[in-house]
Protein backbone atom coordinates (compact mmCIF):
# COMPACT_ATOMS: atom_id res chain seq x y z
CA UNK A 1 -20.79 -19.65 11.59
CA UNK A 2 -23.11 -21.96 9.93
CA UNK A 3 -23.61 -19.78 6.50
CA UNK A 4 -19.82 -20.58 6.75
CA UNK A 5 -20.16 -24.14 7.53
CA UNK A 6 -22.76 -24.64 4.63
CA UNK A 7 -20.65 -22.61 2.07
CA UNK A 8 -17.28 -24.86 2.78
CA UNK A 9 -19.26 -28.25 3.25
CA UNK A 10 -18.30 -28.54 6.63
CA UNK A 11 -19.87 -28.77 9.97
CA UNK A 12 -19.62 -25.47 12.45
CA UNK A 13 -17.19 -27.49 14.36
CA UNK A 14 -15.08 -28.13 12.27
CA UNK A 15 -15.27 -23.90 11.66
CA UNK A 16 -14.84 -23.28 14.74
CA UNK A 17 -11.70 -25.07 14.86
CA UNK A 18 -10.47 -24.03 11.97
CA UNK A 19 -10.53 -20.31 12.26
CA UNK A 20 -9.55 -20.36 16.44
CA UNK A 21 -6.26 -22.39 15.19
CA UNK A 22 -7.13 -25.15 17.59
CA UNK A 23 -5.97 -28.68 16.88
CA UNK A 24 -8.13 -31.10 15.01
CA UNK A 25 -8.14 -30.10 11.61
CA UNK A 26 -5.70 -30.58 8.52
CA UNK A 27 -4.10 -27.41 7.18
CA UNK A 28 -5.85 -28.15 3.68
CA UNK A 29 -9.16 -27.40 5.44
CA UNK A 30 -8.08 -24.93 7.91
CA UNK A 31 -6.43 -22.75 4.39
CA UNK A 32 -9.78 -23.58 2.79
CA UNK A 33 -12.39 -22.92 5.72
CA UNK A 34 -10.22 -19.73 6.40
CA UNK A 35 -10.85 -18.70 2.48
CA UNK A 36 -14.50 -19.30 2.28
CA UNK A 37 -15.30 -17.27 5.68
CA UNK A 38 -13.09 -14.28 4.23
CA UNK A 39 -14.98 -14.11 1.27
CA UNK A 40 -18.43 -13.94 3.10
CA UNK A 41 -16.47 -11.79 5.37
CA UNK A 42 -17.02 -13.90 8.65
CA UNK A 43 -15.18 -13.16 11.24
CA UNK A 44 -15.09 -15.57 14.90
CA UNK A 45 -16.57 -12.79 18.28
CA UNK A 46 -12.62 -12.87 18.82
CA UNK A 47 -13.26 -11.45 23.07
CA UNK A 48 -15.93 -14.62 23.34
CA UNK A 49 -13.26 -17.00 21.57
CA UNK A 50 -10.38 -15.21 23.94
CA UNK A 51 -12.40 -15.93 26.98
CA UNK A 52 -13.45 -19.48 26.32
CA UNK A 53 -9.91 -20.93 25.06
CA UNK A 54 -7.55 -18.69 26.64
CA UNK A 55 -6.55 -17.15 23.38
CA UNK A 56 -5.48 -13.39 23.00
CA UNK A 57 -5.18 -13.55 19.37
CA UNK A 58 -1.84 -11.18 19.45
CA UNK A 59 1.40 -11.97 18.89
CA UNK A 60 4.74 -9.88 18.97
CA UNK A 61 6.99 -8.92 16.74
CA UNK A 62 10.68 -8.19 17.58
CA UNK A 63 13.04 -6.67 14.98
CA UNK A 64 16.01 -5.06 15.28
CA UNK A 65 15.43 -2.60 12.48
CA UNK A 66 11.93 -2.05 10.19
CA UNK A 67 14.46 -1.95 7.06
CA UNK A 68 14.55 -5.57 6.62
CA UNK A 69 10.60 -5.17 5.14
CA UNK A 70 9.90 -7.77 3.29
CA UNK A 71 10.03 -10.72 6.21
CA UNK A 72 8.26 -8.39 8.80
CA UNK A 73 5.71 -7.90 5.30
CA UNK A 74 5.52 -11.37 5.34
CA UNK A 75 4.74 -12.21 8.75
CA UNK A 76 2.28 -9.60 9.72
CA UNK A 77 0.43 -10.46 6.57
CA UNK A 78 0.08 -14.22 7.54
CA UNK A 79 -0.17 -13.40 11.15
CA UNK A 80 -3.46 -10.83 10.43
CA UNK A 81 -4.94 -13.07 7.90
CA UNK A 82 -5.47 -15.88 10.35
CA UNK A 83 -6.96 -13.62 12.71
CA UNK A 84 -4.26 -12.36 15.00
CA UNK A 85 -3.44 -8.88 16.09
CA UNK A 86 0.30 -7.73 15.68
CA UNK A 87 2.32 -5.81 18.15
CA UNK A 88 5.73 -4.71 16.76
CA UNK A 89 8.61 -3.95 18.70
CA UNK A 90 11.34 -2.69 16.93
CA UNK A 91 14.94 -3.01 18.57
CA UNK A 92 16.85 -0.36 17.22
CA UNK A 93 19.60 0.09 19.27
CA UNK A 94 21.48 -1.10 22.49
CA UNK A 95 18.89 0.77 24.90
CA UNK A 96 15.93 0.13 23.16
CA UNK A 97 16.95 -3.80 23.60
CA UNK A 98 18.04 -3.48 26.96
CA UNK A 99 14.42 -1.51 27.89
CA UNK A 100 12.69 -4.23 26.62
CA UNK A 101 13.90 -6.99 27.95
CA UNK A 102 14.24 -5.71 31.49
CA UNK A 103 10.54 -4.52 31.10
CA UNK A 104 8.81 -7.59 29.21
CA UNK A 105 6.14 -5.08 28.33
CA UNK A 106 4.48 -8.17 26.33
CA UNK A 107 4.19 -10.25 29.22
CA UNK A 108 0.52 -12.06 29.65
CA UNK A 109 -0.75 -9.88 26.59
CA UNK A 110 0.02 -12.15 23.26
CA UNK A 111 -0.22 -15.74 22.39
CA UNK A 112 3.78 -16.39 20.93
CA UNK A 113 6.80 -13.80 19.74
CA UNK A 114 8.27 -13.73 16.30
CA UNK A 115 11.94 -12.63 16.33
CA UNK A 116 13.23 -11.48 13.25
CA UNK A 117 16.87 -11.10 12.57
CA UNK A 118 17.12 -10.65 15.63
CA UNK A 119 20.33 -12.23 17.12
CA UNK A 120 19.84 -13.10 20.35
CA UNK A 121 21.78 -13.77 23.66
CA UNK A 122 21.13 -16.77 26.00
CA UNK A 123 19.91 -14.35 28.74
CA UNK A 124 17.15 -12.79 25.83
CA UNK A 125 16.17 -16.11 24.86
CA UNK A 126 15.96 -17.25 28.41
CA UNK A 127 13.71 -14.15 29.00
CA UNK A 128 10.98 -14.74 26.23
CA UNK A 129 11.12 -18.78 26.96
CA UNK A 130 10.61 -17.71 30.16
CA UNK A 131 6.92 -15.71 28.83
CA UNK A 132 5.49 -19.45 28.34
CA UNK A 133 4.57 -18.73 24.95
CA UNK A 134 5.62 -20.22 21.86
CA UNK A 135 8.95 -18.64 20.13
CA UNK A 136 10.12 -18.67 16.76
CA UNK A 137 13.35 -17.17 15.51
CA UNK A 138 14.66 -16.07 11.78
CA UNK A 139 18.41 -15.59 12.70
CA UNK A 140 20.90 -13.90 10.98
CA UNK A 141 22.39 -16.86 10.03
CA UNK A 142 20.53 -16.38 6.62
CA UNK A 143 22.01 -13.08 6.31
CA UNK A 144 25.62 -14.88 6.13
CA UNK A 145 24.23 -17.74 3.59
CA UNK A 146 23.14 -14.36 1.46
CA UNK A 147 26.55 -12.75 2.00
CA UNK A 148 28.30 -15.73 0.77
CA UNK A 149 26.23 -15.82 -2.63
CA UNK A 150 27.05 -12.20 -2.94
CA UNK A 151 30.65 -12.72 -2.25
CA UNK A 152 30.56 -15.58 -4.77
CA UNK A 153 28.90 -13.80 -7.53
CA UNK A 154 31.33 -10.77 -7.37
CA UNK A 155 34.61 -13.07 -7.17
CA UNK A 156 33.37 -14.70 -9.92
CA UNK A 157 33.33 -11.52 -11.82
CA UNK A 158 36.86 -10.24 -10.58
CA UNK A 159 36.26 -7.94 -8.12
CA UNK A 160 38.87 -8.37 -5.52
CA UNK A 161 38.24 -4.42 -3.71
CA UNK A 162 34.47 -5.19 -2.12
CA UNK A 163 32.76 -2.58 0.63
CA UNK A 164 30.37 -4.04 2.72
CA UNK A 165 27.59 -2.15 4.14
CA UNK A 166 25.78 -2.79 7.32
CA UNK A 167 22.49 -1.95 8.33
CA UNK A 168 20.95 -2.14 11.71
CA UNK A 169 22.52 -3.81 14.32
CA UNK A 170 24.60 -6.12 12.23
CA UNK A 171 28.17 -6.49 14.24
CA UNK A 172 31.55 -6.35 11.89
CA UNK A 173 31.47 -10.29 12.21
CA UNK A 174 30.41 -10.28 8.64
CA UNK A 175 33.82 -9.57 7.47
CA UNK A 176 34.61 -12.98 8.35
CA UNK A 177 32.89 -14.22 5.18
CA UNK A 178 34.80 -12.27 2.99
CA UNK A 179 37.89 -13.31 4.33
CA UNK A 180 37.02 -16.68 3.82
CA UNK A 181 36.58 -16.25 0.08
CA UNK A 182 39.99 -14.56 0.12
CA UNK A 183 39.08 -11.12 0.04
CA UNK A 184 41.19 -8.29 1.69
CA UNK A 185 39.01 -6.57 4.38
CA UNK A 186 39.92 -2.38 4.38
CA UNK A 187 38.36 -1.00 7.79
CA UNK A 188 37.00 2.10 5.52
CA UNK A 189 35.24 -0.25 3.45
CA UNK A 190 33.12 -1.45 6.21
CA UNK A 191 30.45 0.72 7.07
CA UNK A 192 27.13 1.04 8.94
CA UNK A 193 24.16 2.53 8.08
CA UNK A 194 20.60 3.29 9.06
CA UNK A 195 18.05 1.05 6.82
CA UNK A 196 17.48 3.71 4.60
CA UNK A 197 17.98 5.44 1.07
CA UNK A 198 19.57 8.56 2.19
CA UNK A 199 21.77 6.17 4.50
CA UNK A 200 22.92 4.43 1.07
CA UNK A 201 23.74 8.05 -0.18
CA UNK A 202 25.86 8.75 2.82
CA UNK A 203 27.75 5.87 2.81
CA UNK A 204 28.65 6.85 -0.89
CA UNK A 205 29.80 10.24 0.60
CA UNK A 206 32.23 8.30 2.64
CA UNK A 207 33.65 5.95 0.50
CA UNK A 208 34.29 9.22 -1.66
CA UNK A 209 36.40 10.34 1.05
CA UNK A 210 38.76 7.18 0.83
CA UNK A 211 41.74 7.03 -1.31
CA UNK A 212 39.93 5.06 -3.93
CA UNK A 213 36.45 3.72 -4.60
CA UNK A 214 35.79 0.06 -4.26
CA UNK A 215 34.73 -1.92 -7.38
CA UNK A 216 31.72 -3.50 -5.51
CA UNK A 217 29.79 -2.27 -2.76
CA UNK A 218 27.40 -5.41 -0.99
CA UNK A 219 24.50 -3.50 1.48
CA UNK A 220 22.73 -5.84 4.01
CA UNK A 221 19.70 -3.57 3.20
CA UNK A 222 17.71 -3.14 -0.20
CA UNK A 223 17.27 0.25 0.52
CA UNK A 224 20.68 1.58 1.75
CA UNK A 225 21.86 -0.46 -2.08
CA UNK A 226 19.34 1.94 -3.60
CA UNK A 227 20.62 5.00 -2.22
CA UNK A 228 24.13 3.79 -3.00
CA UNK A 229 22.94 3.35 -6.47
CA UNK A 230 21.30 7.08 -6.97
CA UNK A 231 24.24 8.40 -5.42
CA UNK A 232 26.54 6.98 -7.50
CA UNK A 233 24.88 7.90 -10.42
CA UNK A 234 24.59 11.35 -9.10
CA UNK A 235 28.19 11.59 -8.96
CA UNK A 236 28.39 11.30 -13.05
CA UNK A 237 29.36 7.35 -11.92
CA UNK A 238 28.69 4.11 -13.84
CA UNK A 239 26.75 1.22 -12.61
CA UNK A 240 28.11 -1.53 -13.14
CA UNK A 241 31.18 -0.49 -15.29
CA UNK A 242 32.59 1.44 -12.03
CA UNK A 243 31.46 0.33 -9.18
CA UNK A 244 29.09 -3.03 -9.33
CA UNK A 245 26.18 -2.96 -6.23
CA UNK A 246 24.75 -6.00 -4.64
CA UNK A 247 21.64 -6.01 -2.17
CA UNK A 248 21.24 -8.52 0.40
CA UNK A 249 17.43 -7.45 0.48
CA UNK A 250 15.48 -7.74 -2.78
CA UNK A 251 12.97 -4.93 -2.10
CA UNK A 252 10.59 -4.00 -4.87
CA UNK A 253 12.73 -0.84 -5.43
CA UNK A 254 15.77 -2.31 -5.54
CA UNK A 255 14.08 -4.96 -8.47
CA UNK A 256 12.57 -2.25 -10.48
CA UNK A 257 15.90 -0.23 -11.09
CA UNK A 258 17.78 -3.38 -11.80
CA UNK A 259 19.50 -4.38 -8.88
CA UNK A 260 20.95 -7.74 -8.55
CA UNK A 261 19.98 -9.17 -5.26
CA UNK A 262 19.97 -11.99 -3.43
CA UNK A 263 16.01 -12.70 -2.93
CA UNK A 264 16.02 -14.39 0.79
CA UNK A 265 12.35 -15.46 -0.51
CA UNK A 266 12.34 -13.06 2.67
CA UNK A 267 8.35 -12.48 2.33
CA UNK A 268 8.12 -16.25 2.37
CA UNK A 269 10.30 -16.51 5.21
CA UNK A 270 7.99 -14.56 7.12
CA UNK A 271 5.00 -16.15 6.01
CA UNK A 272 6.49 -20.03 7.24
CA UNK A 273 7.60 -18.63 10.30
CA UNK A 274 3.74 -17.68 11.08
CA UNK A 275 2.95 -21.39 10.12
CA UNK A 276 5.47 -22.42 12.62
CA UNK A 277 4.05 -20.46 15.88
CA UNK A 278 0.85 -21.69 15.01
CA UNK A 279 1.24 -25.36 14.36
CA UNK A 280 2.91 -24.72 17.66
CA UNK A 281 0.00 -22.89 19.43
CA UNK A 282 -2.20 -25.75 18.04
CA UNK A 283 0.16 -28.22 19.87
CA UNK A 284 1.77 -29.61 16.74
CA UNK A 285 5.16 -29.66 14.91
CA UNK A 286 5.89 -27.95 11.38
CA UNK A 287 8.57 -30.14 10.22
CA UNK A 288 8.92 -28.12 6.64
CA UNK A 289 11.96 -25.91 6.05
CA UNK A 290 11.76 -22.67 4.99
CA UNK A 291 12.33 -21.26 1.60
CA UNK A 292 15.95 -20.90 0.32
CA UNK A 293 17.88 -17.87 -1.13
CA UNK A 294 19.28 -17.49 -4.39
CA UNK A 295 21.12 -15.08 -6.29
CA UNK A 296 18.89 -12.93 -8.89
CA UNK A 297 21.68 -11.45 -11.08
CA UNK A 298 20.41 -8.50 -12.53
CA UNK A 299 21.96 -4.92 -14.28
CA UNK A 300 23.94 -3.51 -11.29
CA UNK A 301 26.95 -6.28 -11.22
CA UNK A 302 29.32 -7.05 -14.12
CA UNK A 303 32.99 -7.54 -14.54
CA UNK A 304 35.53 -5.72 -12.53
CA UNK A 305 37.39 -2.63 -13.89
CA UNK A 306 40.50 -4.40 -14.21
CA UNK A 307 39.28 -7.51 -14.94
């Protein structure tokens, strides 16, 4: 600790401190103390640390589905890089949810919980508050500012026939946000879908089925659009010129074939959520608000076919 100390200018206190997350120290010299011991490779006896501050240097994870990987990307990275141990829980369906929260399997073993878009109920949120560890929370609630963009983007283009597909445990609620852009809502253009690309493809295989295709398809899930978009193409179809695609998710797959996306600055999201739980372990606020979406319009959308 006091190689480190010397190297950043600082006293071992103020090292100590720094890389335990305890209060004390600005966020400018907990970043920069936190750089200089990762380049001499330092790392704090983490079971001494644990035992003198009460610390377990863990903190869990809940998500309802892996799919959504660029905020879980974001939030483990910033959660290991300052030292703390991740343990995921993923929430896949209606038993897995109900399992874990009658079991509280994290109970006395981590320091906070992350949620992330993951809606939850009253009794849920009672049940982690109830843990006495900090809680932070990305809702869904983005997801619908995202939709909206979407929904924006592909009005503005014509498109008046838009499927919406729904990954994870994302209710039919959505609908409500094209309705309130004017859009006619078909129940076989609303469709669910596990968070992956061969999902995307059979969602394709359904729509196919229906009495006509839509002339935009909007996926809650970058990878799900992807599939969508090989599918289509598959099929001898054009994209844009026949159906247009729009991810809610900009995954790096979904950028490098040229999907337009709304990009949730999702890894970012991630990343400030961290910041949150730990100003909050360290008995402090963050009062900064986390980063906004925007629309990245890119070669999957154009005008509608009859447009």
């Amino acid at each position: 600790m006091s190689d480190v100390a010397r190297a950043a200018g600082v006293s071992a206190a103020t090292v100590s401190r720094a890389l335990r997350g305890e209060p004390g120290v600005s966020d400018a010299t907990r970043r920069y103390v936190t750089e200089v011991a990762k380049r001499m490779r330092y790392a704090i006896a983490r079971d001494a640390s644990s035992l003198a501050g009460g610390r377990r240097y863990a903190v869990a994870v809940l998500t309802a589905d892996v799919g959504r990987g660029d905020l879980l990307a974001g939030a483990e990275g910033a959660l290991r890089q300052a030292g703390y141990d991740v343990l995921l829980y993923v929430l896949r369906d209606a038993e897995a949810r109900k399992r874990f929260f009658d079991e509280l399997p994290l109970a006395r073993r981590v320091d906070g919980v992350l949620a992330l878009a993951v809606n939850l109920t009253d009794a849920e949120d009672a049940a982690l508050t109830g843990l006495d560890v900090p809680v932070v929370a990305v809702w869904d609630d983005d997801l619908r500012e995202a939709l909206r963009l979407a929904v924006g983007h592909l009005t503005g283009s014509g498109h008046r026939d838009v499927a919406l597909v729904l990954a994870g445990d994302i209710d039919e609620s959505y609908d409500e946000v094209l309705v309130a852009q004017g859009l006619p809502v078909r129940p076989e253009w609303t469709l669910w879908s596990s968070s992956t690309v061969a999902g995307g493809e059979q969602v394709v295989d359904a729509l196919l089925d229906g009495e006509r295709l839509p002339s935009a398809v909007i996926s809650t899930s970058g990878e799900v659009a992807l599939g969508v978009f090989l599918r289509l193409r598959r099929d001898g179809r054009d994209v844009p010129g026949d159906v247009s695609i729009v991810s809610l998710e900009g995954t790096d797959l979904a950028r490098a074939v040229g999907m337009t996306a709304v990009e949730g600055a999702w890894r970012e999201r991630g990343e400030h959520a961290v910041e949150v739980l730990l100003a909050r372990l360290r008995g402090e606020q963050d009062e900064t608000e986390p980063p906004s979406v925007q629309l990245v319009v890119r070669g999957s959308t154009g005008p509608a076919r009859d447009s």
